[in-house]
Structure formats: structure tokens, C-alpha cells
Protein backbone atom coordinates (compact mmCIF):
# COMPACT_ATOMS: atom_id res chain seq x y z
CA UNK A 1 -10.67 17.67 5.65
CA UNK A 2 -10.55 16.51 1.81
CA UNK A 3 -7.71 15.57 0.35
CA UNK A 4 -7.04 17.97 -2.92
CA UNK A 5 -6.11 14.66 -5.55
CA UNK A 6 -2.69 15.63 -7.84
CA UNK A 7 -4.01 16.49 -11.43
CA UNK A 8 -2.69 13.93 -13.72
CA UNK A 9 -2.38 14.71 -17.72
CA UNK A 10 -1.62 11.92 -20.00
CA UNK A 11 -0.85 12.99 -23.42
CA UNK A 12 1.20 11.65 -26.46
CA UNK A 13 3.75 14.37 -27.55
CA UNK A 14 5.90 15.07 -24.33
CA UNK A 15 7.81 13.33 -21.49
CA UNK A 16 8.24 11.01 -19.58
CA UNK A 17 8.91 8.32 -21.52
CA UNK A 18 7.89 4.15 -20.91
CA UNK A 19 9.50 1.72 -21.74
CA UNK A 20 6.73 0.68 -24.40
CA UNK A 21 7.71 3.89 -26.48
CA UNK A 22 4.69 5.93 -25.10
CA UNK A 23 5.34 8.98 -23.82
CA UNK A 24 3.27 10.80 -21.07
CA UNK A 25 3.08 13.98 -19.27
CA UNK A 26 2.26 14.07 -15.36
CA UNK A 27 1.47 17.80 -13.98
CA UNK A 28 1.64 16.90 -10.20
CA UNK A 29 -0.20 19.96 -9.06
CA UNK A 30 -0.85 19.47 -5.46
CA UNK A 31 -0.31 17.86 -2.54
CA UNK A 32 -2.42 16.44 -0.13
CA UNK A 33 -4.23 19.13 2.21
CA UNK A 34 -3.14 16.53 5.34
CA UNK A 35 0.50 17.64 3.77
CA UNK A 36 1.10 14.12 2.13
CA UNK A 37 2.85 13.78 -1.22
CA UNK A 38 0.90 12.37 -3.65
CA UNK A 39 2.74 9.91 -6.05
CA UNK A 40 1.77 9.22 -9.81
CA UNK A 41 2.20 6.56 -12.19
CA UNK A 42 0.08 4.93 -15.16
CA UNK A 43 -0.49 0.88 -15.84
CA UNK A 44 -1.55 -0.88 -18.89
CA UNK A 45 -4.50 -2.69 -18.02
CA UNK A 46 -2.56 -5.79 -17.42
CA UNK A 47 -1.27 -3.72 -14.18
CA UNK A 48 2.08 -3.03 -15.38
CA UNK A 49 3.59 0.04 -14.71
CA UNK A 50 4.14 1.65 -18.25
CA UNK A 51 5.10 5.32 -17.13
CA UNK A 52 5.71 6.78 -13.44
CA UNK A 53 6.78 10.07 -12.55
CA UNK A 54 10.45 9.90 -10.87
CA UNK A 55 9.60 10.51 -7.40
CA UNK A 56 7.08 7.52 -7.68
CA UNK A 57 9.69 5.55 -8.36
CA UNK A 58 12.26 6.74 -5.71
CA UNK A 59 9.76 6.26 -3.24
CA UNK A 60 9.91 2.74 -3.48
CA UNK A 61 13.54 2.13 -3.57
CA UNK A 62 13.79 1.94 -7.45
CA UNK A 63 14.98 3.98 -10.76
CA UNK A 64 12.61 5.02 -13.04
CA UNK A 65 14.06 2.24 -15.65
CA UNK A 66 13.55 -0.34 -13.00
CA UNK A 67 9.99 0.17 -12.53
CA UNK A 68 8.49 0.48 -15.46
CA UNK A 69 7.77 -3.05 -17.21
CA UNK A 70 7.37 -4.13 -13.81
CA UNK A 71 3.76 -5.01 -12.47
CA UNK A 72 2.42 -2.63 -9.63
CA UNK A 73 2.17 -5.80 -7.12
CA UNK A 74 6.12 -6.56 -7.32
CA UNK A 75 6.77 -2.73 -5.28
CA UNK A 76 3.63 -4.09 -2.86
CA UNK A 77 4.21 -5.82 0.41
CA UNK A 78 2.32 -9.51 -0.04
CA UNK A 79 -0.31 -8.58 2.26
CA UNK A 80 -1.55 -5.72 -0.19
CA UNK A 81 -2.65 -7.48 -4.07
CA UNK A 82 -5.36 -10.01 -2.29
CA UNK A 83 -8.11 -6.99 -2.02
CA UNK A 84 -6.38 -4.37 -4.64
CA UNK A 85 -7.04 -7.04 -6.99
CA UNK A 86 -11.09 -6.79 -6.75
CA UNK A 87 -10.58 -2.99 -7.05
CA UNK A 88 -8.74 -3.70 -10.27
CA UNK A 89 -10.91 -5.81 -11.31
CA UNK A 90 -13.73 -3.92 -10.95
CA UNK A 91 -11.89 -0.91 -12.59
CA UNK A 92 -11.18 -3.84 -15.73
CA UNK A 93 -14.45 -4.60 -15.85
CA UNK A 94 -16.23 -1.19 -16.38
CA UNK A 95 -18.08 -1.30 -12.87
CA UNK A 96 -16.22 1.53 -10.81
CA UNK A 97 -13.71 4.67 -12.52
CA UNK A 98 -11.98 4.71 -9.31
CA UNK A 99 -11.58 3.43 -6.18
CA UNK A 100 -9.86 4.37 -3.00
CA UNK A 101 -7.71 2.22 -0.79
CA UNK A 102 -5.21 1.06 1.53
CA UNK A 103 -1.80 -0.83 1.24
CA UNK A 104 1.60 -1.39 2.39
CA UNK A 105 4.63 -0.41 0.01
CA UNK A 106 7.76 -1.89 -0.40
CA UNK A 107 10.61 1.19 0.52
CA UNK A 108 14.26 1.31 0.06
CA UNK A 109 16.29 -1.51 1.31
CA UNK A 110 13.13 -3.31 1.98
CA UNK A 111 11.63 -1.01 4.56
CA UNK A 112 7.60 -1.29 4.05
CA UNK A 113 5.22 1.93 4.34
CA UNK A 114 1.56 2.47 4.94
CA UNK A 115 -0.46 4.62 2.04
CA UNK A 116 -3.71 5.17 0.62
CA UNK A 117 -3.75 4.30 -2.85
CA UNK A 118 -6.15 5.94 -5.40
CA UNK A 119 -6.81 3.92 -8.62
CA UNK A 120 -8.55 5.95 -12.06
CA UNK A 121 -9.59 3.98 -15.07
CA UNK A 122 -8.40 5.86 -18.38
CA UNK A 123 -11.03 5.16 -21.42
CA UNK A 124 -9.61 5.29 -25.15
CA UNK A 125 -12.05 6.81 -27.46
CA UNK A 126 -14.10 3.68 -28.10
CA UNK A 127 -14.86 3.56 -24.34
CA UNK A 128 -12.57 0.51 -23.63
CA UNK A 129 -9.96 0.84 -20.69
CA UNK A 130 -6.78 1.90 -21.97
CA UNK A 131 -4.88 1.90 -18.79
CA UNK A 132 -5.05 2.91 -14.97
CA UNK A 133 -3.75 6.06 -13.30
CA UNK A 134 -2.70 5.08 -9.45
CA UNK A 135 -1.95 7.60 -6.74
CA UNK A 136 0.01 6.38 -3.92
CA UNK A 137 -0.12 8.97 -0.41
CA UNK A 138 2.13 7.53 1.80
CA UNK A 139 1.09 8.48 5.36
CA UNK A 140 2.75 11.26 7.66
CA UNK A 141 6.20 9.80 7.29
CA UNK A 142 7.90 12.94 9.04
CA UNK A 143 5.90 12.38 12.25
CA UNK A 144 6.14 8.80 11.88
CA UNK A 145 9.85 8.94 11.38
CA UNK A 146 9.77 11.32 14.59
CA UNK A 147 7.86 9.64 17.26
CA UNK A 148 9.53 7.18 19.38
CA UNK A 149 10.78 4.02 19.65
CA UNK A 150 8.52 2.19 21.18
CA UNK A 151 10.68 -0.29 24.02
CA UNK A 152 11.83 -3.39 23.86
CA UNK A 153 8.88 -4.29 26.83
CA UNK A 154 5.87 -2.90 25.41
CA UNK A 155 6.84 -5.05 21.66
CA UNK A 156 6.22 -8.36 23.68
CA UNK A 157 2.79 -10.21 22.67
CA UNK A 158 0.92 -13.00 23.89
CA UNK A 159 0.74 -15.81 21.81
CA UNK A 160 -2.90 -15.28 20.42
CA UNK A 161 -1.91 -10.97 19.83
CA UNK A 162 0.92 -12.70 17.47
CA UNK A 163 -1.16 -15.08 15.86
CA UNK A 164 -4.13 -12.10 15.22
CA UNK A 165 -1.24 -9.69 13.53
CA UNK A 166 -0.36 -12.64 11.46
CA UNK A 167 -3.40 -12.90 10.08
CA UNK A 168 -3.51 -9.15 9.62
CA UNK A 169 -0.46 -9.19 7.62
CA UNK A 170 -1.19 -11.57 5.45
CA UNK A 171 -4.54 -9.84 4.30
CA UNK A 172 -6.96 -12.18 6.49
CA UNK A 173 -10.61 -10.75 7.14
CA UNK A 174 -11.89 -10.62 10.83
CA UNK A 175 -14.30 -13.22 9.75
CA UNK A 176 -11.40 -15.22 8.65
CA UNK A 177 -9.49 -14.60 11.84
CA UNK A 178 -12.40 -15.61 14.35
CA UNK A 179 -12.88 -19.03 12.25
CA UNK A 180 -9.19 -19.71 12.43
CA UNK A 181 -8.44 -18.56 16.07
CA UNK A 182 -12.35 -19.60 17.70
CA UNK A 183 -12.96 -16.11 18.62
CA UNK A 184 -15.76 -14.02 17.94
CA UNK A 185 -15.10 -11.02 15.58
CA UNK A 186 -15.22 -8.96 18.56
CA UNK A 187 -13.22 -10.87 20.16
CA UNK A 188 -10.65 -10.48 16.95
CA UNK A 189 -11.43 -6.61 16.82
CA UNK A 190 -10.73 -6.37 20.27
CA UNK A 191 -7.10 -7.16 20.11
CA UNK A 192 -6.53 -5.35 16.95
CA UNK A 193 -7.60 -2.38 18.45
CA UNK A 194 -4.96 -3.42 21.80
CA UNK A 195 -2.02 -3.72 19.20
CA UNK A 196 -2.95 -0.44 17.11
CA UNK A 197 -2.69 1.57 20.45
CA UNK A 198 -0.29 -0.23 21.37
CA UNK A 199 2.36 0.70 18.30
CA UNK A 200 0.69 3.53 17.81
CA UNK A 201 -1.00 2.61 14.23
CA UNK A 202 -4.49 4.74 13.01
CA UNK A 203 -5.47 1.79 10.90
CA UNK A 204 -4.61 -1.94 9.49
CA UNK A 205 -2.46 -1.67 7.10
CA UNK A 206 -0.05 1.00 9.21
CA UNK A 207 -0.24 -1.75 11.84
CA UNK A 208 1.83 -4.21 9.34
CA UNK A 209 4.21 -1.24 8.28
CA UNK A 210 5.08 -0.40 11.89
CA UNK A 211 5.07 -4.19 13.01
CA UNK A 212 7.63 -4.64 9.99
CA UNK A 213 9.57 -1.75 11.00
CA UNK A 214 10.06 -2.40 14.45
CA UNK A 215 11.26 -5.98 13.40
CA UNK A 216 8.34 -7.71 14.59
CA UNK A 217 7.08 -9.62 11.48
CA UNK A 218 9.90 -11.59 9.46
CA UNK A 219 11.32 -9.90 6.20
CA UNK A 220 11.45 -13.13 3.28
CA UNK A 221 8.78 -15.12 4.72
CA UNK A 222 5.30 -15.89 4.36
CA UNK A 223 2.62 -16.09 5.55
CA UNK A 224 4.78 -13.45 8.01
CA UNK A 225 5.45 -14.86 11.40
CA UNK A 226 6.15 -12.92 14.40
CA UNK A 227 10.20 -13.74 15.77
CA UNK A 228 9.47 -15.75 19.36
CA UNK A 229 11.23 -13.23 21.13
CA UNK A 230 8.50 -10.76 20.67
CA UNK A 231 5.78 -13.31 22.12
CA UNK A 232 5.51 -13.65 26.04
């Protein structure tokens, strides 16, 4: 099923207003047909949020004066700038107009969220980049926020599951995983795939929200470690 994108107009004569003195209009449309909210702001192309619409802001915990000035990766858990930054990058540097991706947001009092995150490169009329539309879809947070707990039992992990969701929280390939830990990557695939059905996680990246969530990677610190009382 496609997701239906949230129509984004960026013009000069009405609200909301930056910080910078620009002024732009969003015309959030649509939502997701999965039923996901789809969340709007606009960067400079030095990544800095310039404009955001307010419920892009709220979603991460903020004001709408707060966030703008800010740079997009300060809202972002660590794990997520590493690989958004070659999809910026590439955006910067003329070779994509958009790109599609994962990450992990930062949420009120420091709760963390999975999302896909859509970046658009705006041109000014000489063809240059004049800034970056991003779309942030966090995923099914009602039936996350609904399913349950999973038990104090089923958290534990051996000591090489910790050291592989390590890794995966702070942004480290499989390749990189199966040099660090001697494994092969199916070997490192193989207990990914234990721990997503384990916390019930469809990808990566919702794998570090719910390990964060369920207290199992430390808040403050990193890399991220997982607390020895969650390792068997």
C-alpha cells in the first residue's frame, strides 16, 4: 500500500513564521494511507530547521520557538545523523531530490520513537538548493503504545545479543558488527532477527526505540550500553 506524502507549499507572503524572518506556508493535506501522521518542517541547507509546522515540533517534545534555529540532528537520537548525513549530502550535492529513510526521534521527556523520514531538496530559481523539506512518519504509535509489556524474563540477553544491539544503536553496519564480534554477517543477522521478534520490532531502527523504551539501552551515554541486569 503507498503511502499518500503530505503536500507541502512554501511561499513568501503567509505564516508560519522562522526565526530568520521568512515566512512559509505548510498545507498538510494528508495523512499516511497506513494511518500515520505525517510531520513537516523546512531546513536551510546547512540542516537547520528554519520553519516547522507546530505539530512537528510538539512531536518531539519542543515549542515551535525552540526548534527552529536548531539543527535537525539535535531532535535525533545519536544513532540516526551517521547515514542521514550521506542522504543530505547527496541532496547538497545535486545527486538525488529526495530520499527516503529511517531514524529514531528524540520524544518528550526524552522518550525516543521510530519513523521514516522523507527528505525533498527545494531549488531557487537559479537551480541551486535553497533548502530541504523533511517529513517525519512516526510509526503506529497507538498500537505500539497498546501492545504489551513485554516481562521482565523475556528482556534478559546473552552477552553477545547485548553487544549486537549495541552496535545496532549506535548506527554500526552488519559488516561492521561481524568484524568487531568474529561472526559472520549471518551470524550477526541471525540474532538481530532473535531480538526483533523478540521485542516485537518490524525493523532496525524500531529495535533501538523499543530497546530504549523498555529501559534496556542507557539514556546519556554513548556508544549506548545495555544495563547488566538485562544480560544473562
Amino acid at each position: 500500500m503507498t503511502t499518500s506524502i503530505t503536500d507541502v507549499l512554501l511561499t513568501n507572503d503567509r505564516s508560519t513564521t522562522s526565526h530568520t524572518g521568512h515566512r512559509y506556508t505548510y498545507a498538510a493535506r494528508s495523512v499516511s494511507a497506513a494511518g500515520r501522521r505525517t510531520y513537516t518542517a523546512h531546513l536551510n541547507p546547512e540542516r537547520r530547521i528554519v520553519a516547522a509546522e507546530p505539530d512537528f515540533s510538539r512531536r518531539f517534545g519542543r515549542t515551535s520557538a525552540d526548534t527552529c534555529g536548531r539543527s535537525l540532528y539535535e531532535l535525533l537520537h545519536p544513532s540516526s545523523p551517521s547515514y542521514l548525513d550521506r542522504h543530505f549530502t547527496r541532496l547538497s550535492e545535486g545527486r538525488c531530490n529526495r530520499f527516503d529513510e529511517r531514524m529514531v526521534g528524540l520524544g518528550d521527556s526524552g522518550r525516543v520513537f521510530s519513523a521514516g523520514i522523507t527528505g525533498i531538496a527545494v531549488h531557487d530559481t537559479t537551480g541551486g538548493l535553497a533548502g530541504i523539506v523533511v517529513q517525519v512518519r512516526p510509526d503506529q504509535e497507538a498500537a505500539a503504545a497498546e501492545e504489551p509489556a513485554v516481562h521482565a524474563p523475556e528482556r534478559l540477553l546473552s552477552k553477545l545479543d547485548a553487544q549486537v544491539l549495541e552496535g545496532v544503536a549506535a548506527g554500526a553496519s552488519t559488516v561492521q558488527l561481524a568484524a568487531r564480534l568474529y561472526l559472520s554477517r549471518q551470524g550477526v543477522e541471525y540474532h538481530v532477527g532473535l531480538m526483533l521478534r523478540k521485542l516485537k520490532a518490524p525493523n532496525r531502527a524500531a529495535l533501538v526505540a523499543r530497546a530504549h523504551s523498555l529501559g534496556m539501552l542507557t539514556v546519556g551515554h554513548w556508544p549506548p550500553r545495555v544495563p547488566p541486569e538485562f544480560i544473562k
